[in-house]
PDB file of N, CA and C in Angstrom:
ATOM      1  N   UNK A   1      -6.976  41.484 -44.272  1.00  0.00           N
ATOM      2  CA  UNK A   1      -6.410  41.484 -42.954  1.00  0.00           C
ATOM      3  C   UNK A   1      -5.304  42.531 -42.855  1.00  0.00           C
ATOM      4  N   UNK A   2      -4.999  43.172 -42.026  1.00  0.00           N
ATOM      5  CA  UNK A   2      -4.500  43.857 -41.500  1.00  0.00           C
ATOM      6  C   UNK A   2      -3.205  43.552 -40.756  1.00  0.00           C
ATOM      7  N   UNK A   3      -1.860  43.578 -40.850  1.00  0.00           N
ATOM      8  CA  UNK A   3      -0.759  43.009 -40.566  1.00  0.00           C
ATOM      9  C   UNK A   3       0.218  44.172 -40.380  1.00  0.00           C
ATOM     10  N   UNK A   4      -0.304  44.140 -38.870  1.00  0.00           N
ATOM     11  CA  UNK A   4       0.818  44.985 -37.900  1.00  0.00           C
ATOM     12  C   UNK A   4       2.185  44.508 -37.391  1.00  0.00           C
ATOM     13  N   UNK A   5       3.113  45.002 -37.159  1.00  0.00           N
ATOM     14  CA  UNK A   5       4.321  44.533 -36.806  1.00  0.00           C
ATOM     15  C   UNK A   5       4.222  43.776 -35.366  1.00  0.00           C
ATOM     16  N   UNK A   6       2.991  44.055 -34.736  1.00  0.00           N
ATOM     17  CA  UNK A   6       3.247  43.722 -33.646  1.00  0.00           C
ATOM     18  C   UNK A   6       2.300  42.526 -33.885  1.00  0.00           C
ATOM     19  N   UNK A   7       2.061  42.027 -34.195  1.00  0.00           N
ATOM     20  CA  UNK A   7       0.382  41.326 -34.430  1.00  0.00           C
ATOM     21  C   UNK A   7       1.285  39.976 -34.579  1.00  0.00           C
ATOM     22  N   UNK A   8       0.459  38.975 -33.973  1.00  0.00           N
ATOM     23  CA  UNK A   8       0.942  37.616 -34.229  1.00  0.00           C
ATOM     24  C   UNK A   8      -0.170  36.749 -34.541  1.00  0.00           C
ATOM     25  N   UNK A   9       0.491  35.497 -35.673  1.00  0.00           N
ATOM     26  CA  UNK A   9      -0.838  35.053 -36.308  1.00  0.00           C
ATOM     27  C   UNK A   9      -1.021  33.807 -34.825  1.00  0.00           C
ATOM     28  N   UNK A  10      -2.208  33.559 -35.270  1.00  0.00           N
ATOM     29  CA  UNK A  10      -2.814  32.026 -34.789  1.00  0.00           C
ATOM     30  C   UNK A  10      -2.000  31.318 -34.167  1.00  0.00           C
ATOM     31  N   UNK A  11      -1.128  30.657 -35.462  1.00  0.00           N
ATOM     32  CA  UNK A  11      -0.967  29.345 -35.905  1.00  0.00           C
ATOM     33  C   UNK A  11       0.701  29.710 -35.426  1.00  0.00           C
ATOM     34  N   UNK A  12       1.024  30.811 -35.638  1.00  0.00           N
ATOM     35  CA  UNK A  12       2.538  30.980 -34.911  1.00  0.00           C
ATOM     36  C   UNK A  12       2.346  30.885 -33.458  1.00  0.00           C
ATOM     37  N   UNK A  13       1.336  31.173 -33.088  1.00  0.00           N
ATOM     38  CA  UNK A  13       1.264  31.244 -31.204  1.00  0.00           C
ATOM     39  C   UNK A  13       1.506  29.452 -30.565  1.00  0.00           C
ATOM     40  N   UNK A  14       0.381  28.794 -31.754  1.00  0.00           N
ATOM     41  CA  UNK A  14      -0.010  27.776 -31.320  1.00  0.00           C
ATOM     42  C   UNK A  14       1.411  26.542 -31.935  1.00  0.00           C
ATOM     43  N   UNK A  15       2.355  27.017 -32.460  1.00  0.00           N
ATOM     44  CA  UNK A  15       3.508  26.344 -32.918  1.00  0.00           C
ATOM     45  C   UNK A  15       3.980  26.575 -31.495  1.00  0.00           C
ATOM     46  N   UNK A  16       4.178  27.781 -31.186  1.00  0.00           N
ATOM     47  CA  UNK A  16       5.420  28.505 -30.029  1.00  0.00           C
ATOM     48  C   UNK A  16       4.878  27.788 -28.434  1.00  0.00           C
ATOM     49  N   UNK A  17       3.558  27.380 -28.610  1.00  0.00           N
ATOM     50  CA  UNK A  17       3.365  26.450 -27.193  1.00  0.00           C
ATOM     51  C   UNK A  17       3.327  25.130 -27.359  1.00  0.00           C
ATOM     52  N   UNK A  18       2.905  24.670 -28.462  1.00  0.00           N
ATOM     53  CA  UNK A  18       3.429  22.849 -28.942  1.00  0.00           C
ATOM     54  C   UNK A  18       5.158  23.143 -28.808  1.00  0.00           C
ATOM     55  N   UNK A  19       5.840  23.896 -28.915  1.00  0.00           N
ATOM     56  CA  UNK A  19       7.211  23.607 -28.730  1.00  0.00           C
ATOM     57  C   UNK A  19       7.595  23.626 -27.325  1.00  0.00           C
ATOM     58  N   UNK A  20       7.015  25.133 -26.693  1.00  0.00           N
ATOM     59  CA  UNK A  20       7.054  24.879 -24.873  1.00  0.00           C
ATOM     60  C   UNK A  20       6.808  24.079 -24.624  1.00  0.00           C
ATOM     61  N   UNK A  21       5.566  23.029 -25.302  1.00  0.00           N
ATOM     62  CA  UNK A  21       5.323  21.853 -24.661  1.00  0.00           C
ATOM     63  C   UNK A  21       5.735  20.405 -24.394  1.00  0.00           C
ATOM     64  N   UNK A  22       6.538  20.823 -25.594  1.00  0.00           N
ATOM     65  CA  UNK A  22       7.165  19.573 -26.017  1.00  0.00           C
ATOM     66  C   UNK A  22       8.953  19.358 -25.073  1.00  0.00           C
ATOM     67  N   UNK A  23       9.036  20.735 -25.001  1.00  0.00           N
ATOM     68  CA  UNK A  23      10.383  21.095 -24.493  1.00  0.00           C
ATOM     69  C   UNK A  23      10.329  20.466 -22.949  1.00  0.00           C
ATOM     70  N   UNK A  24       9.169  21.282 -22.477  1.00  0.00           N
ATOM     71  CA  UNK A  24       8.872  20.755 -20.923  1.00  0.00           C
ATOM     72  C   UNK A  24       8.858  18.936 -20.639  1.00  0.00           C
ATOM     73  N   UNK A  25       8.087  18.930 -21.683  1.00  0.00           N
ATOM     74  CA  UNK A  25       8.179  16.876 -21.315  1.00  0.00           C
ATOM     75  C   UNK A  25       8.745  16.171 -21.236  1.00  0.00           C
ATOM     76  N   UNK A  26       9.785  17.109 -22.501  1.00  0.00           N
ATOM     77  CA  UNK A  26      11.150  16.092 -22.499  1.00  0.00           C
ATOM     78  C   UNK A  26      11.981  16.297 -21.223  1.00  0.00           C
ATOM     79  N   UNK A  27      12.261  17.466 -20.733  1.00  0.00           N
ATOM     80  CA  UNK A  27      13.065  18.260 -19.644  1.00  0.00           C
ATOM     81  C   UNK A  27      12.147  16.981 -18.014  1.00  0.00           C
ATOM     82  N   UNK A  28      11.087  17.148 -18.459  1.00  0.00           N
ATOM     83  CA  UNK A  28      10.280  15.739 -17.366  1.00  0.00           C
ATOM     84  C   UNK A  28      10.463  14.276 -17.539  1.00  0.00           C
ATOM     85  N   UNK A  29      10.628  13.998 -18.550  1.00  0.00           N
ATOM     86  CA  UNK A  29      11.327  12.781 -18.858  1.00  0.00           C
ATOM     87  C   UNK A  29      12.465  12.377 -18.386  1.00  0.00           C
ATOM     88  N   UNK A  30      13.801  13.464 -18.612  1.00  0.00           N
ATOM     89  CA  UNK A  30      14.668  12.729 -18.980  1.00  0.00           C
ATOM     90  C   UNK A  30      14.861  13.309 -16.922  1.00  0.00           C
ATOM     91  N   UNK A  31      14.664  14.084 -16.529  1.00  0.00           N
ATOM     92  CA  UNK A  31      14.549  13.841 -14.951  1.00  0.00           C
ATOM     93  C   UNK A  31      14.330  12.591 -14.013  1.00  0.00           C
ATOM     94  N   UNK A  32      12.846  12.113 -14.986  1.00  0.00           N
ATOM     95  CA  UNK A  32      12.015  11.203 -14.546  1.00  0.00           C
ATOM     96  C   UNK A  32      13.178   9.783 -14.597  1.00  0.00           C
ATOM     97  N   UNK A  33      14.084   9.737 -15.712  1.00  0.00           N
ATOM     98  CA  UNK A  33      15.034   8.815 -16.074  1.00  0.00           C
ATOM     99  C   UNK A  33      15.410   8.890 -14.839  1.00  0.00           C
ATOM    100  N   UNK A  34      16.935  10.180 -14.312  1.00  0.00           N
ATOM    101  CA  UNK A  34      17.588   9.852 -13.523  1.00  0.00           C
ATOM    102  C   UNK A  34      17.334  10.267 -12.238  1.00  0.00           C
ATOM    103  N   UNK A  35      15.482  10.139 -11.757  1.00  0.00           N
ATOM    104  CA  UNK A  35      15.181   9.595 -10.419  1.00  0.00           C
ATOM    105  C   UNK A  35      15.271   8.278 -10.385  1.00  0.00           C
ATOM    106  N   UNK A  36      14.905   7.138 -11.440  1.00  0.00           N
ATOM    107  CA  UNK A  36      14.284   6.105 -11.208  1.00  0.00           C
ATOM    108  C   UNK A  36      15.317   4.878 -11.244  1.00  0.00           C
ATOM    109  N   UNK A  37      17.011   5.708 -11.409  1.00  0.00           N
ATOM    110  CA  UNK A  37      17.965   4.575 -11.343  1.00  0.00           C
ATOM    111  C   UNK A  37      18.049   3.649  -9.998  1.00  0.00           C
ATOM    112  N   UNK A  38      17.566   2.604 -10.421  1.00  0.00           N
ATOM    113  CA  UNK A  38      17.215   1.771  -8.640  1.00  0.00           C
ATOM    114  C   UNK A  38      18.309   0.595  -9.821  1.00  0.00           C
ATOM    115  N   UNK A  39      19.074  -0.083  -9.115  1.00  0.00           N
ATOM    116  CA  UNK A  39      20.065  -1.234  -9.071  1.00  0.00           C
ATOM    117  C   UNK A  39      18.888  -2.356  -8.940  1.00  0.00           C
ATOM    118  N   UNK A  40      19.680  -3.608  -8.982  1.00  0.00           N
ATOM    119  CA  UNK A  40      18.440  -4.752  -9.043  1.00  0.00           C
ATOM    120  C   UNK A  40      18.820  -5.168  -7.365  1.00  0.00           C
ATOM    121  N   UNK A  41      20.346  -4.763  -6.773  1.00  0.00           N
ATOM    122  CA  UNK A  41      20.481  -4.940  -5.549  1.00  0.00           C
ATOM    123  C   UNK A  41      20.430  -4.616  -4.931  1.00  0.00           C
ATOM    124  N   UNK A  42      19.467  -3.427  -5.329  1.00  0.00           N
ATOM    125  CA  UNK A  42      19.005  -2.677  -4.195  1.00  0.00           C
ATOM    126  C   UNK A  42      17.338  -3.148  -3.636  1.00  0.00           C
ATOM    127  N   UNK A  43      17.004  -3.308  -5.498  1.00  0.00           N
ATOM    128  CA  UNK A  43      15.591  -4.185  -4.531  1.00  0.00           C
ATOM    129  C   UNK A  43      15.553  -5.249  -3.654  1.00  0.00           C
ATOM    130  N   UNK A  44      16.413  -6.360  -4.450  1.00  0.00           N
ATOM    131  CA  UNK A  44      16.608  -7.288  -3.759  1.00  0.00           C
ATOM    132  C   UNK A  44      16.875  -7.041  -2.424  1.00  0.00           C
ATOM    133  N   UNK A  45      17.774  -6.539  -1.945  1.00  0.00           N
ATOM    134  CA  UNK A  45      17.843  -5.857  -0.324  1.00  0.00           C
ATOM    135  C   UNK A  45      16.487  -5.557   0.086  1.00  0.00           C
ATOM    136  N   UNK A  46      15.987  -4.324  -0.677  1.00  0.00           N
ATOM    137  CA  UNK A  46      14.829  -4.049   0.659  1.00  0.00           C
ATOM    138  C   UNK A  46      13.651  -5.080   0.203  1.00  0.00           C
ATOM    139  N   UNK A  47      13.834  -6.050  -0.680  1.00  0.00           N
ATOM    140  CA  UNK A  47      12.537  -7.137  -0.472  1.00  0.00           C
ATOM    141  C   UNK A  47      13.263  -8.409   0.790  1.00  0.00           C
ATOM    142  N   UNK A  48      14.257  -8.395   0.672  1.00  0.00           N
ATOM    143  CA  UNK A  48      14.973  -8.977   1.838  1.00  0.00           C
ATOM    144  C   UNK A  48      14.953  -8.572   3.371  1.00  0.00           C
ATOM    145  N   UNK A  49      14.988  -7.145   3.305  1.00  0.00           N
ATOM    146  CA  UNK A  49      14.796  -5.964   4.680  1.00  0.00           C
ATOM    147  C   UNK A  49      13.190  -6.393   5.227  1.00  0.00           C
ATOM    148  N   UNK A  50      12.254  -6.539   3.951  1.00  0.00           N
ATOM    149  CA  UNK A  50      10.605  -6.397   4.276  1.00  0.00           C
ATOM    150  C   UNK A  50      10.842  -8.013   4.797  1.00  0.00           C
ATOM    151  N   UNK A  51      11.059  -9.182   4.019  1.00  0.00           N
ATOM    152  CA  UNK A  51      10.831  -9.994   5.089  1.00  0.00           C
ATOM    153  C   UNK A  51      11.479 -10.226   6.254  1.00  0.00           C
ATOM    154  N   UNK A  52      12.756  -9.705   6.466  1.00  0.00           N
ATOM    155  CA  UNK A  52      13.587  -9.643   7.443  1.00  0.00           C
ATOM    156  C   UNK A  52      12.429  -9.295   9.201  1.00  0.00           C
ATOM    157  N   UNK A  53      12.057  -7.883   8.320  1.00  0.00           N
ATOM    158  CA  UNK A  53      11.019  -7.006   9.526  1.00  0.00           C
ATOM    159  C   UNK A  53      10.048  -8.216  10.261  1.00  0.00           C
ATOM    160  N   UNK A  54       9.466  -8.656   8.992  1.00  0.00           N
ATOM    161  CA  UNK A  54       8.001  -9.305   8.640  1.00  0.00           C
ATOM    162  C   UNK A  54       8.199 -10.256   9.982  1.00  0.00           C
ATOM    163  N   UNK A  55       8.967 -11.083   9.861  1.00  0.00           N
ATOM    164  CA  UNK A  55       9.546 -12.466  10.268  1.00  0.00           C
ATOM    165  C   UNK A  55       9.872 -11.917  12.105  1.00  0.00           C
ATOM    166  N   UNK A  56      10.584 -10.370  12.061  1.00  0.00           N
ATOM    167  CA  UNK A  56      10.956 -10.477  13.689  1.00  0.00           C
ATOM    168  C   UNK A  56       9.711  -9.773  14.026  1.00  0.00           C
ATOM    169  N   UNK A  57       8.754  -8.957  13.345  1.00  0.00           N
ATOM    170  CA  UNK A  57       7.339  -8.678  13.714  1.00  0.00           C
ATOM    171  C   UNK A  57       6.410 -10.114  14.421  1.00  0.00           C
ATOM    172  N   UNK A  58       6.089 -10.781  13.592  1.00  0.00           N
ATOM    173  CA  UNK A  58       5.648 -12.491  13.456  1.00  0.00           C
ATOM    174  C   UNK A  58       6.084 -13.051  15.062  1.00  0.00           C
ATOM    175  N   UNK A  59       7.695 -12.708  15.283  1.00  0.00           N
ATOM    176  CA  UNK A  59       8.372 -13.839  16.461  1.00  0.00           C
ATOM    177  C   UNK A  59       7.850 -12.750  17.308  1.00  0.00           C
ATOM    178  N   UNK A  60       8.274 -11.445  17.288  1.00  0.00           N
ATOM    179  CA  UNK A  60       7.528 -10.942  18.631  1.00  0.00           C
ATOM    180  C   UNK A  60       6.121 -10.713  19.046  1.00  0.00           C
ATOM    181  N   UNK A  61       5.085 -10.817  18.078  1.00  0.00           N
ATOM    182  CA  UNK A  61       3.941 -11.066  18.275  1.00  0.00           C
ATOM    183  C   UNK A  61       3.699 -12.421  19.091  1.00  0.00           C
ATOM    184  N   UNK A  62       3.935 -13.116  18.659  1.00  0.00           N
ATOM    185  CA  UNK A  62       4.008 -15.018  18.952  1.00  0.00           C
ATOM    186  C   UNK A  62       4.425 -14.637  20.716  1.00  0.00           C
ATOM    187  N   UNK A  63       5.828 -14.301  20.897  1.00  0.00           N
ATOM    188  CA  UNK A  63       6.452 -14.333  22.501  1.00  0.00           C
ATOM    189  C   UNK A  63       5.528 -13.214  23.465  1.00  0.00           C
ATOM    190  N   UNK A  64       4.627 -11.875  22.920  1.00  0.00           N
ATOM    191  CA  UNK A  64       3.803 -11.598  23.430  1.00  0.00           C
ATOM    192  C   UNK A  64       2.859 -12.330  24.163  1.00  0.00           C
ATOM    193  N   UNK A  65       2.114 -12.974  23.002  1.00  0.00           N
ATOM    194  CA  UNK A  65       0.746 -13.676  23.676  1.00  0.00           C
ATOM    195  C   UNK A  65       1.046 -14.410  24.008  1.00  0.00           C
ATOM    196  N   UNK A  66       2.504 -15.325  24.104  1.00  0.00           N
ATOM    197  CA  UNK A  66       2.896 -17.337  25.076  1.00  0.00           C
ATOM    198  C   UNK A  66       3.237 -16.059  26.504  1.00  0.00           C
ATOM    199  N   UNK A  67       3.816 -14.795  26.453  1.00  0.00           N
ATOM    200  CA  UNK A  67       4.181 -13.988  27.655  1.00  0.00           C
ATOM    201  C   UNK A  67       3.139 -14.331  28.719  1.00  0.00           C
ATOM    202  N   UNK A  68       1.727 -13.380  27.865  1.00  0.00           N
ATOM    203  CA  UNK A  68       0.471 -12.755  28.495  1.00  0.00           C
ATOM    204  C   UNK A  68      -0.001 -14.219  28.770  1.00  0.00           C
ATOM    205  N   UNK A  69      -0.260 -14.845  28.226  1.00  0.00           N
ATOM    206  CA  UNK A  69      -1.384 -16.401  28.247  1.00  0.00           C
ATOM    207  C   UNK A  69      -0.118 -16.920  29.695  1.00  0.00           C
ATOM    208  N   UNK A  70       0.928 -17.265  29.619  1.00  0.00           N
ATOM    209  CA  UNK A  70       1.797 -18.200  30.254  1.00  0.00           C
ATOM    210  C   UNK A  70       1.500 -17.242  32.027  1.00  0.00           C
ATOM    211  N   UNK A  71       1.243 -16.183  31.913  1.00  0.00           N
ATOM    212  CA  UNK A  71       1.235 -15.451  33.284  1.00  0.00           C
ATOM    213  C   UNK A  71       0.193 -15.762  33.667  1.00  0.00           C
ATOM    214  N   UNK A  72      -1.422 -15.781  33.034  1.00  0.00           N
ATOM    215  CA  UNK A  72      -2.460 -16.181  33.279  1.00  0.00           C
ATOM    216  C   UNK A  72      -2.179 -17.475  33.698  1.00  0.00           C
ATOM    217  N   UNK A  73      -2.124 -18.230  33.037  1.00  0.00           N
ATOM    218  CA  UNK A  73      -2.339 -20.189  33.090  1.00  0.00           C
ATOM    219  C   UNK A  73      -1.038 -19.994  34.927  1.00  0.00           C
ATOM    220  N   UNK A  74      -0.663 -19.630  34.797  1.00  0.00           N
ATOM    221  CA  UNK A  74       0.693 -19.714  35.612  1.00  0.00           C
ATOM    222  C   UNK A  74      -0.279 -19.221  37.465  1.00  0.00           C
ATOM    223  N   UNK A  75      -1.066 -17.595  36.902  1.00  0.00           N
ATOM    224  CA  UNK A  75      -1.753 -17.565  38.631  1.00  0.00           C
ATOM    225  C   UNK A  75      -2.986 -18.348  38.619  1.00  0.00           C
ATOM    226  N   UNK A  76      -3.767 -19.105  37.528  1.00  0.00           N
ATOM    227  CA  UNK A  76      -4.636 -19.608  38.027  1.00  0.00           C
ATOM    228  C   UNK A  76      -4.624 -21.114  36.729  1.00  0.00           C
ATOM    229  N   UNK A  77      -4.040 -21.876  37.108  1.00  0.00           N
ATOM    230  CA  UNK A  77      -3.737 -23.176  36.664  1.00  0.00           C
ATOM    231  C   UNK A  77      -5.455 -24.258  36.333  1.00  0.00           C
ATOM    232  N   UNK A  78      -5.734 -24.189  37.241  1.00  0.00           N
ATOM    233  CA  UNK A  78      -7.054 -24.953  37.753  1.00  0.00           C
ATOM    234  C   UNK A  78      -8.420 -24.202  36.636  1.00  0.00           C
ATOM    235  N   UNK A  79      -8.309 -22.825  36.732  1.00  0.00           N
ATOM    236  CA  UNK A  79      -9.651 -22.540  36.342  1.00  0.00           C
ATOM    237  C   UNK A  79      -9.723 -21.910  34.344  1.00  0.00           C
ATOM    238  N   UNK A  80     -11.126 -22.621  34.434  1.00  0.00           N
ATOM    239  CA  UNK A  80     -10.813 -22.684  32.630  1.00  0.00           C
ATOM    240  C   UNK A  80     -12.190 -21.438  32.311  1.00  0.00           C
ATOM    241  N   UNK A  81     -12.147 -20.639  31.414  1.00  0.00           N
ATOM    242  CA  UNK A  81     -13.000 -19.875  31.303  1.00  0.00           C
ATOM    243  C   UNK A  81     -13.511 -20.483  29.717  1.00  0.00           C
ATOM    244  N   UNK A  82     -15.006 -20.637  30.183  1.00  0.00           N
ATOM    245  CA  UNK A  82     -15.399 -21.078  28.766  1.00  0.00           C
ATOM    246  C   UNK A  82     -16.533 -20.041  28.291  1.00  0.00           C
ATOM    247  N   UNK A  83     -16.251 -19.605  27.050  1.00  0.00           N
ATOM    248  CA  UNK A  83     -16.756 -18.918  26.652  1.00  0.00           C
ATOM    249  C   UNK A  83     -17.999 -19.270  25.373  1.00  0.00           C
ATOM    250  N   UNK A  84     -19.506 -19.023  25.676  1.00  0.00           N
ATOM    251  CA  UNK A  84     -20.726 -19.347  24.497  1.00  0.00           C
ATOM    252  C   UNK A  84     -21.379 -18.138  23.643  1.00  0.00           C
ATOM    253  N   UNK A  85     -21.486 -18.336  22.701  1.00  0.00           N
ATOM    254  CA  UNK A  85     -22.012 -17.436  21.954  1.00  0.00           C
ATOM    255  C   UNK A  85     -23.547 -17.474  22.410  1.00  0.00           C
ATOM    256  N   UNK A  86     -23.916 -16.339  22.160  1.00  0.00           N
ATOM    257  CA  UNK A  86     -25.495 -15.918  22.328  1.00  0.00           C
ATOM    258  C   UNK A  86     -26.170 -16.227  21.190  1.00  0.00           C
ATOM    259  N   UNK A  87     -27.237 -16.711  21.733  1.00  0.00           N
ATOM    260  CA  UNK A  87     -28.098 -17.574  20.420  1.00  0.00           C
ATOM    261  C   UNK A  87     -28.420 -16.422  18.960  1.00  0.00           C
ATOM    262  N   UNK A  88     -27.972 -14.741  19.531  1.00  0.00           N
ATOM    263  CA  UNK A  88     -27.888 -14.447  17.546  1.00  0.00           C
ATOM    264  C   UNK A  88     -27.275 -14.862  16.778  1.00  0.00           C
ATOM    265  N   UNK A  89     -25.688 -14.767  17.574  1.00  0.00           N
ATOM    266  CA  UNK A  89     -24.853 -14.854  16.975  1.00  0.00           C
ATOM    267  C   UNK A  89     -24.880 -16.446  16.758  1.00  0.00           C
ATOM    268  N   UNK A  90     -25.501 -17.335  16.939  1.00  0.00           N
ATOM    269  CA  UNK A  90     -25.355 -18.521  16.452  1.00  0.00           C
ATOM    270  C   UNK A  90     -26.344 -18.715  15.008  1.00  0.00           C
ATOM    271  N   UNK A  91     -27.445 -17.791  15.138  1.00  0.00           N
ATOM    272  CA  UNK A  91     -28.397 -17.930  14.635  1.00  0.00           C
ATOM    273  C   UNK A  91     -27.846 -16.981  13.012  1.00  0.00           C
ATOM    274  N   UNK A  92     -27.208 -16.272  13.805  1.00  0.00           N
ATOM    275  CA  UNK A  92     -26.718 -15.064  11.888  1.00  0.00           C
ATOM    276  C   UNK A  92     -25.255 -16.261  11.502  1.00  0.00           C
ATOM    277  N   UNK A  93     -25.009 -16.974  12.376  1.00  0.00           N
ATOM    278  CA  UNK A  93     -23.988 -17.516  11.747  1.00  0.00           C
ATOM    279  C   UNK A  93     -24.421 -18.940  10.927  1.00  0.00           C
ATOM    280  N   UNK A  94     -25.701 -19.546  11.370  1.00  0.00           N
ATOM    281  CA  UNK A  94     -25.954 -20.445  10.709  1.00  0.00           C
ATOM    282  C   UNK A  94     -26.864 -19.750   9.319  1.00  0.00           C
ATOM    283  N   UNK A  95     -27.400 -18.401   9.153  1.00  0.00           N
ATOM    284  CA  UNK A  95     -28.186 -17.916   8.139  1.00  0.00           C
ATOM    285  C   UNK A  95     -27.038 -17.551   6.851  1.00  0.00           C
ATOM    286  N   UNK A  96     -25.867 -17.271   7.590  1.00  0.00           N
ATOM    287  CA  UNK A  96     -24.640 -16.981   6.696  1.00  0.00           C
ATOM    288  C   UNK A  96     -24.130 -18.612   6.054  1.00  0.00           C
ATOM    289  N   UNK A  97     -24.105 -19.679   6.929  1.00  0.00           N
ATOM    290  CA  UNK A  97     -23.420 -20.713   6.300  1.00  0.00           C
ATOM    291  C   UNK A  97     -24.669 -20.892   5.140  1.00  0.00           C
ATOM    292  N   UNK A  98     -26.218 -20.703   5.538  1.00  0.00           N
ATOM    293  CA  UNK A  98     -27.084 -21.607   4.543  1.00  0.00           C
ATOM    294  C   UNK A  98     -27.218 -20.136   2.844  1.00  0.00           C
ATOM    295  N   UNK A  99     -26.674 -19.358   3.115  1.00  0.00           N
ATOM    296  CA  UNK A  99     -26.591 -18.105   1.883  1.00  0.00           C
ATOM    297  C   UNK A  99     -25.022 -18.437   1.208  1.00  0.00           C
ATOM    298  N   UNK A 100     -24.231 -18.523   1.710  1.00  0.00           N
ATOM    299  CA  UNK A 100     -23.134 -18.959   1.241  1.00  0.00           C
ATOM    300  C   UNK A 100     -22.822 -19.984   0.931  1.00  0.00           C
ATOM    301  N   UNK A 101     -23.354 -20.917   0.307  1.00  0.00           N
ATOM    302  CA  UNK A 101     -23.532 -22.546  -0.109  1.00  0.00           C
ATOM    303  C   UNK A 101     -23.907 -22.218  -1.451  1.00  0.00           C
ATOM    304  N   UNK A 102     -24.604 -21.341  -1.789  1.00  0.00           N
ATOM    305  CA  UNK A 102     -25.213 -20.616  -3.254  1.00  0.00           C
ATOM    306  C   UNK A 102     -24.657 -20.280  -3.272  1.00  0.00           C
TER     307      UNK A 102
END
């Protein structure tokens, strides 16, 4: 072999990028550390915030439809709308109860 000054072996290249590589992960790691400082009271808050939402989502859904229904029942008191399914839909719904028993 032939060993020029400029010439680099193999096994030196492949040291010099296991070390870039190793350098980079750690440099991603220890980042990765101080994104992920979360307090325990901080979760606790926003699992507190989510049901907080949850709960006034829930009540204003609820005062919607007693709104909408209470205006209906309110202009026409007397009349009841009854609503029947069409004999498929009775018919795929009884083929579903007798498959789903197995």
């Amino acid at each position: 072999m032939n060993k020029n000054k400029n010439s680099v072996s193999v096994d030196e290249v492949l040291n010099m990028v296991n070390n870039k590589t190793k350098k980079i992960i750690s440099e991603i790691e220890r980042e990765e550390k101080t994104e992920r400082v979360e307090t325990l009271d901080s979760i606790v808050n926003d699992i507190k915030g989510h049901k907080i939402q949850t709960n006034r989502e829930k009540v204003k859904f609820a005062q919607e439809i007693k709104s909408g229904l209470g205006t209906k029942i309110k202009d026409n008191p007397n009349y009841i709308i009854i609503y029947k399914k069409p004999w498929y839909v009775k018919l795929g719904n009884f083929i579903k109860r007798i498959f789903t028993k197995f």
